[in-house]
Protein backbone atom coordinates (compact mmCIF):
# COMPACT_ATOMS: atom_id res chain seq x y z
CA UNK A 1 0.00 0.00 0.00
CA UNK A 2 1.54 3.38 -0.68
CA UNK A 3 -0.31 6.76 0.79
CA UNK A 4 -0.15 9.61 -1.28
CA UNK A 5 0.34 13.60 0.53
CA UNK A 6 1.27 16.68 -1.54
CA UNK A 7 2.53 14.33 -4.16
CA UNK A 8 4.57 11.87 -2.24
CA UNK A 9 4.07 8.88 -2.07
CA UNK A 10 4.92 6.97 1.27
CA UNK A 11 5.10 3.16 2.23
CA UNK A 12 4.55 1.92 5.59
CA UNK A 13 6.58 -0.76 7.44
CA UNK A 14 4.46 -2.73 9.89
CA UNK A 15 5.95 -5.40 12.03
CA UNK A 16 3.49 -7.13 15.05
CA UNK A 17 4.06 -8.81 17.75
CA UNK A 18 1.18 -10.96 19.19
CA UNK A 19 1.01 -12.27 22.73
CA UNK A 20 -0.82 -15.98 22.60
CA UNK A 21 -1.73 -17.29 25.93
CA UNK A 22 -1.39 -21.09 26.18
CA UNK A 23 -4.31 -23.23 27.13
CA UNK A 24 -2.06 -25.11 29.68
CA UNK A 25 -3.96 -25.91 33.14
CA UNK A 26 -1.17 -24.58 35.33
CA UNK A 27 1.24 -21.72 34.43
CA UNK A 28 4.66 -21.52 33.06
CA UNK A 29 6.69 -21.82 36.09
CA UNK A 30 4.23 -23.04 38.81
CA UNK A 31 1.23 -25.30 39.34
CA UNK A 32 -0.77 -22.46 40.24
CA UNK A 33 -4.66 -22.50 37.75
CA UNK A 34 -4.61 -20.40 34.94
CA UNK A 35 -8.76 -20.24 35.15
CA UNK A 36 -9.40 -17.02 33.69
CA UNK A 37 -11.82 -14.42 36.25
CA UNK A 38 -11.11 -15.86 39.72
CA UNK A 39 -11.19 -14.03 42.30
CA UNK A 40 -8.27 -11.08 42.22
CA UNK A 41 -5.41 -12.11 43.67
CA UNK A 42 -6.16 -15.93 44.11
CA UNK A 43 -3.98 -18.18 41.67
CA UNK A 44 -1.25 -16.89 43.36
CA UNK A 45 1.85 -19.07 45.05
CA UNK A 46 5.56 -17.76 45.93
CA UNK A 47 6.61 -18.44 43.01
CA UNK A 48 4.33 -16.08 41.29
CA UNK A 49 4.77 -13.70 44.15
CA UNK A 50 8.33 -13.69 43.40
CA UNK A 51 9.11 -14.74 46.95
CA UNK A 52 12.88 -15.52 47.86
CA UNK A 53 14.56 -18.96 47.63
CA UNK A 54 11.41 -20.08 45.54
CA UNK A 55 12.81 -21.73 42.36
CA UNK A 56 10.36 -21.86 38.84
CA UNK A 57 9.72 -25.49 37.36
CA UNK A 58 8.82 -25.14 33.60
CA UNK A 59 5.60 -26.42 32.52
CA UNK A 60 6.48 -29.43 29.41
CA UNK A 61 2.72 -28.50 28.19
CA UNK A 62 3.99 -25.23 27.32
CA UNK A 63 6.89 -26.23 25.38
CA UNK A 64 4.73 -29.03 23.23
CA UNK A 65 2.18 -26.01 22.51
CA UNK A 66 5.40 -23.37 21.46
CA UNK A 67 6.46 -26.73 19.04
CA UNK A 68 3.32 -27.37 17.69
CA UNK A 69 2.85 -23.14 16.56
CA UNK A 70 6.38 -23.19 15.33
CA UNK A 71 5.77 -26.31 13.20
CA UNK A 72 2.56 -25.09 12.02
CA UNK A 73 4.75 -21.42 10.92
CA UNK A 74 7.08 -23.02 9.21
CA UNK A 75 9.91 -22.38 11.07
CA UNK A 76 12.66 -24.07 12.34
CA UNK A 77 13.07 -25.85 15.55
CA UNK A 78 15.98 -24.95 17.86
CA UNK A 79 17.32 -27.91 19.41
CA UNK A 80 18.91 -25.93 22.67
CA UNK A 81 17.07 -22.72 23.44
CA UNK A 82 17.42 -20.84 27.22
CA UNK A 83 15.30 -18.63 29.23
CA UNK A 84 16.74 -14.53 29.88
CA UNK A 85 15.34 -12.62 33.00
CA UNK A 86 13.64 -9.67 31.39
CA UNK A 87 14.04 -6.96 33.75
CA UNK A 88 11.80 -3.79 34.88
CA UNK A 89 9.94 -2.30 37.17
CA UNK A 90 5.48 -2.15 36.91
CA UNK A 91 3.86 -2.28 40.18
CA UNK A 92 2.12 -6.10 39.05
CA UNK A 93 5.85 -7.33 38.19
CA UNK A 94 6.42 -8.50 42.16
CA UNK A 95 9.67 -10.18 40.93
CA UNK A 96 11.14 -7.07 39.16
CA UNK A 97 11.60 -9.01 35.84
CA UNK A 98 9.87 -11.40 33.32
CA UNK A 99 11.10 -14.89 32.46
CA UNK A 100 11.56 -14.42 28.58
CA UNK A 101 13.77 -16.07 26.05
CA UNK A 102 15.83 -13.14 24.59
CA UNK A 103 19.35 -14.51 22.15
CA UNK A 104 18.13 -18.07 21.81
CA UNK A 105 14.49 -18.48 21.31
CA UNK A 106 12.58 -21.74 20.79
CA UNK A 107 11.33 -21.00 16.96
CA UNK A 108 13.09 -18.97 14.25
CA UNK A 109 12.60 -17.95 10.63
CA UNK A 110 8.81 -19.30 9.76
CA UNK A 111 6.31 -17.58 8.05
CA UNK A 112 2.59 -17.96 7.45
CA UNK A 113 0.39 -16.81 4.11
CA UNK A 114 -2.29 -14.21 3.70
CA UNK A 115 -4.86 -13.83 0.89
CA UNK A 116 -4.85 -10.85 0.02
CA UNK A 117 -8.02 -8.80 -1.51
CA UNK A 118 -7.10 -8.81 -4.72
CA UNK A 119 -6.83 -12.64 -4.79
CA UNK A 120 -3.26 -13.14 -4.65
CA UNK A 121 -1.19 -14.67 -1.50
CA UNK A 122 1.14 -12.82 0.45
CA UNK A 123 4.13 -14.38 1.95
CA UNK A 124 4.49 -12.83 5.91
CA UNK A 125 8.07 -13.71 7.40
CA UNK A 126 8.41 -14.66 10.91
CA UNK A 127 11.65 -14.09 13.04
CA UNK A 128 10.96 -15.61 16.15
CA UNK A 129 8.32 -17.65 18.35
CA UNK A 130 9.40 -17.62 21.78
CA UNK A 131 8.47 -18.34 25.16
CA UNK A 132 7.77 -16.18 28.40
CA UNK A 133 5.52 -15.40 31.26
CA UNK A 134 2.79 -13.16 31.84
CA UNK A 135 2.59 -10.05 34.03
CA UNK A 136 -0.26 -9.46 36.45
CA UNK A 137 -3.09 -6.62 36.25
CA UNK A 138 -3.02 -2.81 37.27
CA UNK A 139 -6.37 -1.65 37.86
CA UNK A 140 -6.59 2.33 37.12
CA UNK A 141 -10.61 2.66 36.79
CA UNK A 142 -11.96 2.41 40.34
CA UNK A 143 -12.67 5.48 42.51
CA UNK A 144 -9.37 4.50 44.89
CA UNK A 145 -5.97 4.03 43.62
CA UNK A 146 -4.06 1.81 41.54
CA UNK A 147 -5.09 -1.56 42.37
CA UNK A 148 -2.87 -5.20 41.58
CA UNK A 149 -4.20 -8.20 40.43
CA UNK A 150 -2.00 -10.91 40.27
CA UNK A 151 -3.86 -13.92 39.01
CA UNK A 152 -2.11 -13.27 35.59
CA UNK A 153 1.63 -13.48 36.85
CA UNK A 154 3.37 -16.80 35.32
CA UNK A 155 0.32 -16.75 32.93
CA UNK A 156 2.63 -19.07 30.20
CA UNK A 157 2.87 -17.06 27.10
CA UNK A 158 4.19 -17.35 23.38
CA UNK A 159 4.94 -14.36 21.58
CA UNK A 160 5.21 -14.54 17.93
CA UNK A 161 7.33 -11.80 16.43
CA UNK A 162 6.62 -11.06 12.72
CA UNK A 163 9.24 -9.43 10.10
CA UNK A 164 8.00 -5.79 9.12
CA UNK A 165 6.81 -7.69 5.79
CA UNK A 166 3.64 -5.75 6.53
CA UNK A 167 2.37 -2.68 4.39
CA UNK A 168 -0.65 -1.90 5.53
CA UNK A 169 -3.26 -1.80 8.15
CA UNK A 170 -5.72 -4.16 6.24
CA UNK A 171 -2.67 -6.80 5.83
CA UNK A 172 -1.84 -6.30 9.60
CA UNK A 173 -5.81 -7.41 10.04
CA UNK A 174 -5.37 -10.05 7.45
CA UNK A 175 -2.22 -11.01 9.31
CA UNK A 176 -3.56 -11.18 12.99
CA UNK A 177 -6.59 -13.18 11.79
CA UNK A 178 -4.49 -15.72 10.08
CA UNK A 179 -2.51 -15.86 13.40
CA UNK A 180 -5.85 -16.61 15.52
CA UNK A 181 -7.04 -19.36 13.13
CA UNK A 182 -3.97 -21.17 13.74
CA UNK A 183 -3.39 -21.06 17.73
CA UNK A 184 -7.43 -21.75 17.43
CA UNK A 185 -7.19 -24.64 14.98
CA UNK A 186 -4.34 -25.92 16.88
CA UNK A 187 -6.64 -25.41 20.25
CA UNK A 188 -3.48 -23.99 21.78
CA UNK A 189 -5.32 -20.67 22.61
CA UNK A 190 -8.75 -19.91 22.46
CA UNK A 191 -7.74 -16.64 20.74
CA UNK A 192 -10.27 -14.20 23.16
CA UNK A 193 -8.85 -10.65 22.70
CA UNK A 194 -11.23 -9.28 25.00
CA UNK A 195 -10.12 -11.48 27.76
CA UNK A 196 -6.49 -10.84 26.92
CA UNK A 197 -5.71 -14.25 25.49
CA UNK A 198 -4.49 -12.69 22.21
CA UNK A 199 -2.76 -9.25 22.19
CA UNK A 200 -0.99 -7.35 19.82
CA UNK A 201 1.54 -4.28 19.95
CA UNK A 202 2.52 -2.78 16.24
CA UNK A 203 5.85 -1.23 15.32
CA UNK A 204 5.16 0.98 12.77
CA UNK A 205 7.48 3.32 10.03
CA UNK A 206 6.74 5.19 7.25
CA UNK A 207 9.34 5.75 4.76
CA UNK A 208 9.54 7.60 1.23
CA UNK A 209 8.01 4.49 -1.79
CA UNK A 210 11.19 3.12 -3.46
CA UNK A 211 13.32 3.92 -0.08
CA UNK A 212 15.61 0.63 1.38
CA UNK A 213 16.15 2.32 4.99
CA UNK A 214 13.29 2.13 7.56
CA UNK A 215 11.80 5.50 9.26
CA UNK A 216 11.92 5.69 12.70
CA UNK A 217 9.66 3.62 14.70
CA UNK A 218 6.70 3.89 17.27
CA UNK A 219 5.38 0.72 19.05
CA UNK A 220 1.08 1.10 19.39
CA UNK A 221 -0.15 -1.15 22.14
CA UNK A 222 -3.68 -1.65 23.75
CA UNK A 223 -4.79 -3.07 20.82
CA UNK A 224 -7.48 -5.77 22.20
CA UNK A 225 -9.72 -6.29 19.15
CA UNK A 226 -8.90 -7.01 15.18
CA UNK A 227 -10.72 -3.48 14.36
CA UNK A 228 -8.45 -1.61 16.92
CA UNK A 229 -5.37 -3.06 15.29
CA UNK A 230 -6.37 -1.52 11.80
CA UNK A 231 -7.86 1.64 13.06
CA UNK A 232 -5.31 2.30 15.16
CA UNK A 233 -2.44 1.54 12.92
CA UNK A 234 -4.32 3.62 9.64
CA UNK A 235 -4.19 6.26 12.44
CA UNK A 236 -0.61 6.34 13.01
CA UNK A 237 0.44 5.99 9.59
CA UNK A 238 -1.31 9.67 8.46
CA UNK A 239 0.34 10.99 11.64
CA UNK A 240 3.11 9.60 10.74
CA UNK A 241 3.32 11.28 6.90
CA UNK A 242 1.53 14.40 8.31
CA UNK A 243 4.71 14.76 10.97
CA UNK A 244 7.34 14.49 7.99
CA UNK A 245 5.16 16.58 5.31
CA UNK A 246 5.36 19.25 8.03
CA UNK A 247 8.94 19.21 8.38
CA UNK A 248 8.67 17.74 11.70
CA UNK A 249 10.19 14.35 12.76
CA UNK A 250 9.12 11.29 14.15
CA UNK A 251 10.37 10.58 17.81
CA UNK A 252 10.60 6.88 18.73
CA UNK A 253 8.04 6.18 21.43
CA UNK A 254 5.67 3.44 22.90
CA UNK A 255 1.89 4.61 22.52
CA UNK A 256 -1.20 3.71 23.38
CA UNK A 257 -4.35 3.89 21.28
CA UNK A 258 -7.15 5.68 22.96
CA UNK A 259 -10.23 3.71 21.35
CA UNK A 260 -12.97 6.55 22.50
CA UNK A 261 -10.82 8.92 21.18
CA UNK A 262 -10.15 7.19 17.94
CA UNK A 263 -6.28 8.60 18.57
CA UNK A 264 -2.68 7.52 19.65
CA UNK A 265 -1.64 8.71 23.30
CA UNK A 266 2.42 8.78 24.54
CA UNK A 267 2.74 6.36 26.69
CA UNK A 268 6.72 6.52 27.51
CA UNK A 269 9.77 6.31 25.02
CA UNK A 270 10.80 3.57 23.38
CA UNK A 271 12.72 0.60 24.95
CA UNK A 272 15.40 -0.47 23.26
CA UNK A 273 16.69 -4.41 24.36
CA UNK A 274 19.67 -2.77 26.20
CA UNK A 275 17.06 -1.21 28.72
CA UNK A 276 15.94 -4.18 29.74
CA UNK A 277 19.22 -5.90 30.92
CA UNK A 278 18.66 -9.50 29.55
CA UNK A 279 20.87 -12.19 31.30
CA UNK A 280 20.32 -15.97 31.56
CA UNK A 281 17.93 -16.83 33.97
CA UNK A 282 20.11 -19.04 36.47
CA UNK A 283 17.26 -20.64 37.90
CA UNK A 284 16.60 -22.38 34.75
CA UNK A 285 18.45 -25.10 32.83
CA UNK A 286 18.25 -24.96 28.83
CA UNK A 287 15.10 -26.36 27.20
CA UNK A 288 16.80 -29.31 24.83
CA UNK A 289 14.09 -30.87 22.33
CA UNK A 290 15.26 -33.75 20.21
CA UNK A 291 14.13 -35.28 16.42
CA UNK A 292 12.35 -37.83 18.04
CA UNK A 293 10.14 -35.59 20.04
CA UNK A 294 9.53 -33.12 17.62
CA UNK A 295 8.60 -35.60 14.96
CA UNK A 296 5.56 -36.82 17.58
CA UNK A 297 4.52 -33.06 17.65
CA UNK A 298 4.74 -32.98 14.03
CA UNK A 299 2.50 -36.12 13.78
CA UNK A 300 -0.16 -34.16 15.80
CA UNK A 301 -0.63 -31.39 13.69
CA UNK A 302 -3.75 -31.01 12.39
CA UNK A 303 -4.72 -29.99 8.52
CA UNK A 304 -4.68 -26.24 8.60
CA UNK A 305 -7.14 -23.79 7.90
CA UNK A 306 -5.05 -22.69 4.59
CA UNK A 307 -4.96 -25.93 3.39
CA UNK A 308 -8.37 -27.10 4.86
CA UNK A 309 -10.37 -24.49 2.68
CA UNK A 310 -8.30 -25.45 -0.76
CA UNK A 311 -9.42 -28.81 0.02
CA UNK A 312 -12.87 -28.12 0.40
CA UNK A 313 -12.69 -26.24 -2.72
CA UNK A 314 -11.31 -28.74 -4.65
CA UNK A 315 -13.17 -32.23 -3.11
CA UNK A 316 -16.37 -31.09 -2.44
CA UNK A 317 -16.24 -28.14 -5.63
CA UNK A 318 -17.68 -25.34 -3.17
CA UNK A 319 -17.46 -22.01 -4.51
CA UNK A 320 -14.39 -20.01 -2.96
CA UNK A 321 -16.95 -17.98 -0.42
CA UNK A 322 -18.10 -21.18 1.24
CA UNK A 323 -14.71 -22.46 1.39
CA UNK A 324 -13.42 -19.55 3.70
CA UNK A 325 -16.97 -19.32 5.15
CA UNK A 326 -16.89 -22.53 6.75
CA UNK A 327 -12.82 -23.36 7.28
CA UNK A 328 -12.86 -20.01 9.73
CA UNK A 329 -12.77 -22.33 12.62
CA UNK A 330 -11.66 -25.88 13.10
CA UNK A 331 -15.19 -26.70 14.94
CA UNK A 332 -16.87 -25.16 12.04
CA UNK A 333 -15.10 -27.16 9.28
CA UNK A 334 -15.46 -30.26 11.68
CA UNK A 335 -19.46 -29.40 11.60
CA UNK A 336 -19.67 -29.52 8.05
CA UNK A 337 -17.51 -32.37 7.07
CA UNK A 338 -19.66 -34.31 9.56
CA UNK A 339 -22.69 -33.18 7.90
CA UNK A 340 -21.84 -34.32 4.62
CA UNK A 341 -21.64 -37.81 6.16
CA UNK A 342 -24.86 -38.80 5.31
CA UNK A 343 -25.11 -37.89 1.35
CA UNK A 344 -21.55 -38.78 0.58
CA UNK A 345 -22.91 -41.26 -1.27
CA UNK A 346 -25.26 -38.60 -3.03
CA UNK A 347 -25.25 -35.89 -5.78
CA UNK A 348 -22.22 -33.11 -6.08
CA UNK A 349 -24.46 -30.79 -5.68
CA UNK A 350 -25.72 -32.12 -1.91
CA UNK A 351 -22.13 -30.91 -0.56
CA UNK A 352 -23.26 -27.39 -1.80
CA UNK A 353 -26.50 -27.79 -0.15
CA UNK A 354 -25.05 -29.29 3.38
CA UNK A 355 -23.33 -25.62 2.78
CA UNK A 356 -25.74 -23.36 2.32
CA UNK A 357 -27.28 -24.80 5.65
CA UNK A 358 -24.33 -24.70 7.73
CA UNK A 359 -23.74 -21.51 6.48
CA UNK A 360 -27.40 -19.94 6.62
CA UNK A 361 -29.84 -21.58 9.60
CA UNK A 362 -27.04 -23.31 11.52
CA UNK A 363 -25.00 -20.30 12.05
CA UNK A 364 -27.83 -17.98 12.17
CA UNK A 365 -28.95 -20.05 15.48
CA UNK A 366 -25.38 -20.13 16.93
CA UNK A 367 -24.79 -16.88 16.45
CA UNK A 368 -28.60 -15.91 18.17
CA UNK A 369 -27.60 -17.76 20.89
CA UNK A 370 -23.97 -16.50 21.28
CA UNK A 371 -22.52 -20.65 21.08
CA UNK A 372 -19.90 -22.42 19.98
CA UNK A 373 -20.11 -25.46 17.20
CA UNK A 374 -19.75 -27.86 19.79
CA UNK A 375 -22.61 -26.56 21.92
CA UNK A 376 -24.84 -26.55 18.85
CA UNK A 377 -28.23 -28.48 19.85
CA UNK A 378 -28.64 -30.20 16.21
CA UNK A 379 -26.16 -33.07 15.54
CA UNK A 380 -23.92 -32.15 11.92
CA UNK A 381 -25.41 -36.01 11.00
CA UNK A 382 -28.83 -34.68 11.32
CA UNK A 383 -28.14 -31.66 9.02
CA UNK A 384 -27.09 -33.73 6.53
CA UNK A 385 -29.79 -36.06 6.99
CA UNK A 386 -31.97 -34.03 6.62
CA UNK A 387 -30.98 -32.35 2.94
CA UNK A 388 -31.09 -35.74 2.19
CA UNK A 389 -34.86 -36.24 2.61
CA UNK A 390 -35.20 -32.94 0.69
CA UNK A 391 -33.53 -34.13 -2.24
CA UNK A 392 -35.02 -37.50 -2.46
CA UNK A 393 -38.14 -35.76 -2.19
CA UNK A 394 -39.62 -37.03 0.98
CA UNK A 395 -40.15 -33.11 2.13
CA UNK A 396 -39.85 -29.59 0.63
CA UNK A 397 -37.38 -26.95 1.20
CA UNK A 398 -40.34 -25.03 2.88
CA UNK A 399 -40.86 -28.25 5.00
CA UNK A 400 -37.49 -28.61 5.57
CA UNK A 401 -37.68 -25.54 7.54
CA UNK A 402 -40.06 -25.66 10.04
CA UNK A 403 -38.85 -29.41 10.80
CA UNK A 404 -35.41 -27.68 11.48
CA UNK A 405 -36.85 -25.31 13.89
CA UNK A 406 -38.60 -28.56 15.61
CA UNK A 407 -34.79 -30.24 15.82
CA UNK A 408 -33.81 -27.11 17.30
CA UNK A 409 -36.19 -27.95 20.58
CA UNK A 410 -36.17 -31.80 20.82
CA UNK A 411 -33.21 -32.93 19.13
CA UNK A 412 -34.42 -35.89 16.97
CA UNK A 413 -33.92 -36.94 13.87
CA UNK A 414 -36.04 -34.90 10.76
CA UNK A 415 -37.18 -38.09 9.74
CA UNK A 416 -38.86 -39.36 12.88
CA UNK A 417 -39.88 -35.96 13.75
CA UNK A 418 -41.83 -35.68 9.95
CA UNK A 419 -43.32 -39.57 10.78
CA UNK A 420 -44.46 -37.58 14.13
CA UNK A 421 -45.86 -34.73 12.63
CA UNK A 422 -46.99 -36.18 9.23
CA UNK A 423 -45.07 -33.71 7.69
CA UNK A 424 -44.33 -35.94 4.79
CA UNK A 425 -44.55 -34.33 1.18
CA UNK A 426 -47.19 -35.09 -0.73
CA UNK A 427 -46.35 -36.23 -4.32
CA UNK A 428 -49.06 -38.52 -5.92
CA UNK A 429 -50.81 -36.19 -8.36
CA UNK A 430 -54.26 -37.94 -7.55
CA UNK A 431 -54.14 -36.16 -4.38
CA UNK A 432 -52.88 -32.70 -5.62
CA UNK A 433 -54.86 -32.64 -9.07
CA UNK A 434 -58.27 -31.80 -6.92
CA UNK A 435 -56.70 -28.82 -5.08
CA UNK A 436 -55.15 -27.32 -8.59
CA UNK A 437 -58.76 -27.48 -10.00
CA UNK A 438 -60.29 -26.10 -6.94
CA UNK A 439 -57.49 -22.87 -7.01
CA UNK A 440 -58.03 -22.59 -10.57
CA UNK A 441 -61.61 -22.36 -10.33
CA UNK A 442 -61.47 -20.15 -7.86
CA UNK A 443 -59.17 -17.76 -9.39
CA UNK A 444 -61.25 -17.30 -13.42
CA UNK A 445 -59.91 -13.90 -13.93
CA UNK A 446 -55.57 -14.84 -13.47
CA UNK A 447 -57.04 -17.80 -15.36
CA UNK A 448 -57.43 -15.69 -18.60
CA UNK A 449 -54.72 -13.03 -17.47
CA UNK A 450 -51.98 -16.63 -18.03
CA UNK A 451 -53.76 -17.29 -21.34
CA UNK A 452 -53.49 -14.41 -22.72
CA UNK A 453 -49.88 -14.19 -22.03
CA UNK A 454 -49.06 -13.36 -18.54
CA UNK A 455 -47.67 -16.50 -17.80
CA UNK A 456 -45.86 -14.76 -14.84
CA UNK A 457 -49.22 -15.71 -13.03
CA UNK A 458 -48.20 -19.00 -13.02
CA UNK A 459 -46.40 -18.33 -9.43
CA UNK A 460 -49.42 -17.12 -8.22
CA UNK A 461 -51.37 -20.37 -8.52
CA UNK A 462 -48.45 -22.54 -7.17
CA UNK A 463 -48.89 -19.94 -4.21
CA UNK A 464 -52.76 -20.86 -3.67
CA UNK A 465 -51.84 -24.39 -4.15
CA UNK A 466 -49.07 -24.34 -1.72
CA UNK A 467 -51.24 -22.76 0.75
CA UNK A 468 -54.29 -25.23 0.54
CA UNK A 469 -52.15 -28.08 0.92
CA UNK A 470 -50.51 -26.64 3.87
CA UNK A 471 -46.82 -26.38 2.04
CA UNK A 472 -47.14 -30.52 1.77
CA UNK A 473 -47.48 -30.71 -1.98
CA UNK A 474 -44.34 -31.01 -3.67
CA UNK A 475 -44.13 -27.68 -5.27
CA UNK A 476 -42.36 -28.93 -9.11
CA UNK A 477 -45.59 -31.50 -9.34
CA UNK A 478 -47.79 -29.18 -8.08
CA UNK A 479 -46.11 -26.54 -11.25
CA UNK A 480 -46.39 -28.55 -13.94
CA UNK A 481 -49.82 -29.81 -12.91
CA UNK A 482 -51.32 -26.20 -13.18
CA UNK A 483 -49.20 -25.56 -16.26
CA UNK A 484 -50.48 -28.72 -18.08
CA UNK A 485 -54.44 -27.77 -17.03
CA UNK A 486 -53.67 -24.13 -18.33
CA UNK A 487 -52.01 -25.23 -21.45
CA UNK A 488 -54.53 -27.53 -22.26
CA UNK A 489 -57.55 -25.49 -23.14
């Protein structure tokens, strides 16, 4: 993306950093809970408390999740990495540092994909996945002063560090959501910004289009939600160009974005590594993975969202829309693929069909209801059951509907609930012939209108039909029944 301002044309450079917290029962360093909104200040242990002669045990969970992410990035697997004491001073740091990796993380040089909006793929380079802990919780809002929550401390963390391949806020979105479906589809990290699972902090540069050096730097944080990120980082790009078209310059500083204000804030200047005094942590012996472990990781992996959707695409021939549609979670694409169970042995076009139900009344419901996939009250097997009974003609679409709203409450099968409720289509023309004569008796006037070429009336008296039979007739019978009487005379 290039920006345009009295005739110059500027590029930014956009590198993220995105905090993942692990979905490991006990934290990093400690067997304290990680349960998120306990009580304030209740996982808490000396270890977290920073208490002296307490010594940190790390958690193996943590390292299999930081594997698993790195695999799934592409990046290589260090063999010998080691923890770094991070060190400063916040008021919910008790220890007066952060167990980090710093010269020798876990994961290096990986990368993931992004499509872009103009269809093509965009290859975003990533320098490092490492390992660290959490810090705990200043509370600024109450009518008292600061308050400290430490339920968060030892929290274990990964923090994936991208290359400033990034050139614009919509890519940083792109970017951040391809970064969620993986930790998600791994079920690493349940990927809840508002709840802090997933944060993100943005360097950001702007520099002259066809330039090789970067411009100086700002780091955005308090960006908890995808449309922050790109609001806030469109933001500081224009204030950005606006500082150098005025002659001004940009200082190097760590800001916050101020969502009610829709602006950037200071926040302090900008650390540098050096400031933060990185050393070995001595209380903690190198993390060595071999082949032989990694290779079990690796066998655990699951098929990724990427590849997921181009497989969809290509085995089931859904349009590119439904592809993406339904491969935006792993419990989603799970949903569906168990759905299609039932007419695998069907028509082509039932996969499409399976998808515009997944895709319309099934996540029209979940999202009503505010659940996930796997709280969803109608079995996938059902869904595809019943498109099945639609196709073969046993109900119509219109049927089809109410007996999904039925599921919905009692959870049975569409075809014992339309034995139940003798919702059965009807389709022998003995039965439907009488009602089409009836409707168009009733109806002389639309009669003549159809023969004397209005045949767009025709809808009309499938409509009457439709309505006397109470939506049981099936509706192409019930057309060319009217059609044939109409012709005929």
């Amino acid at each position: 993306m290039t920006t345009v301002a009295e005739g110059i044309q500027y590029e930014p450079v956009i590198g993220l950093e995105v905090h993942a917290q692990m979905l490991t029962e006990s934290k990093a360093f400690c067997a304290c809970s990680t349960q998120f909104g306990r009580k304030a200040n209740h996982n808490v242990c000396p270890v977290c408390l920073g208490m002296p002669g307490v010594l940190p045990v790390l958690n193996k969970k943590l390292v299999e999740f930081i594997v698993l992410m790195g695999l799934a990035t592409n990046c290589s697997i260090t063999s010998r990495s080691i923890f770094a004491r991070k060190n400063y001073f916040y008021p919910d740091l008790p220890k007066g540092y952060q167990i980090s990796q710093y010269e020798e993380p876990i994961c290096r040089n990986g990368f993931v994909e992004i499509d872009l909006p103009d269809g093509n793929r965009k290859k975003i380079g990533i320098t490092r996945i490492h390992m660290e802990e959490d810090a705990g919780k200043s509370i600024h809002d109450q009518d008292e002063d600061t308050l400290i929550d430490i339920n968060r401390c030892g929290v274990p963390l990964i923090e994936i560090v991208s290359e400033p391949d990034i050139r614009s806020a919509r890519e940083a979105y792109l970017y951040l959501s391809k970064i969620k479906q993986i930790v998600t589809y791994l079920g690493i990290c349940d990927g809840n910004m508002e709840e802090g699972s997933l944060r993100c902090d943005a360097n950001v540069s702007v520099r002259k289009t066809g330039d090789e050096q970067f411009g100086t730097k700002t780091e955005v944080k308090n960006l908890n939600s995808f449309r922050y990120v790109e609001k806030a980082l469109e933001y500081e790009i224009h204030r950005q160009i606006d500082l150098l078209e005025s002659a001004d310059h940009v200082v190097q500083e760590t800001l916050l974005w101020d969502a009610d204000n829709g602006i950037v804030v200071p926040m302090r200047s900008k650390e540098e590594a050096h400031d933060y005094r990185y050393f070995p942590d001595p209380d903690l012996v190198p993390v060595v993975v071999d082949e032989p472990w990694i290779a079990g990781i690796r066998e655990r992996l699951p098929e990724l969202p990427t590849e997921r959707r181009d497989r969809f695409i290509e085995e089931y021939e859904l349009p590119r829309y439904d592809a993406d549609v339904l491969t935006v979670t792993r419990d989603l694409a799970d949903y569906y693929e168990a759905a299609l169970q039932p007419v695998k042995d069907g028509k082509e076009k039932s996969y499409k069909a399976v998808s515009n139900w997944v895709m319309g009344d099934v996540l029209r419901v979940a999202n009503e209801r505010a659940i996930e996939m796997d709280q969803f009250p109608i079995s996938p097997e059902y869904i595809g059951e019943l498109v099945t009974l639609i196709e073969d003609g046993t109900i119509s679409g219109k049927i089809a509907k109410d007996v999904f709203e039925i599921m919905l409450e009692e959870q049975k099968s569409p075809a014992v609930i339309i034995q139940e409720k003798g919702m059965k289509q009807v389709s022998d023309t003995s039965e439907i012939e009488p009602v089409v004569q009836e409707i168009l008796g009733k109806y002389p006037d639309q009669v003549a209108e159809y023969r004397g070429g209005k045949t767009k009336v025709l809808g009309f008296f499938v409509g009457q039909v439709m309505r006397a039979t109470k939506g049981k007739a099936n509706p192409q019978i019930v057309n060319d029944l009217i059609k044939k009487s109409l012709d005929a005379e």
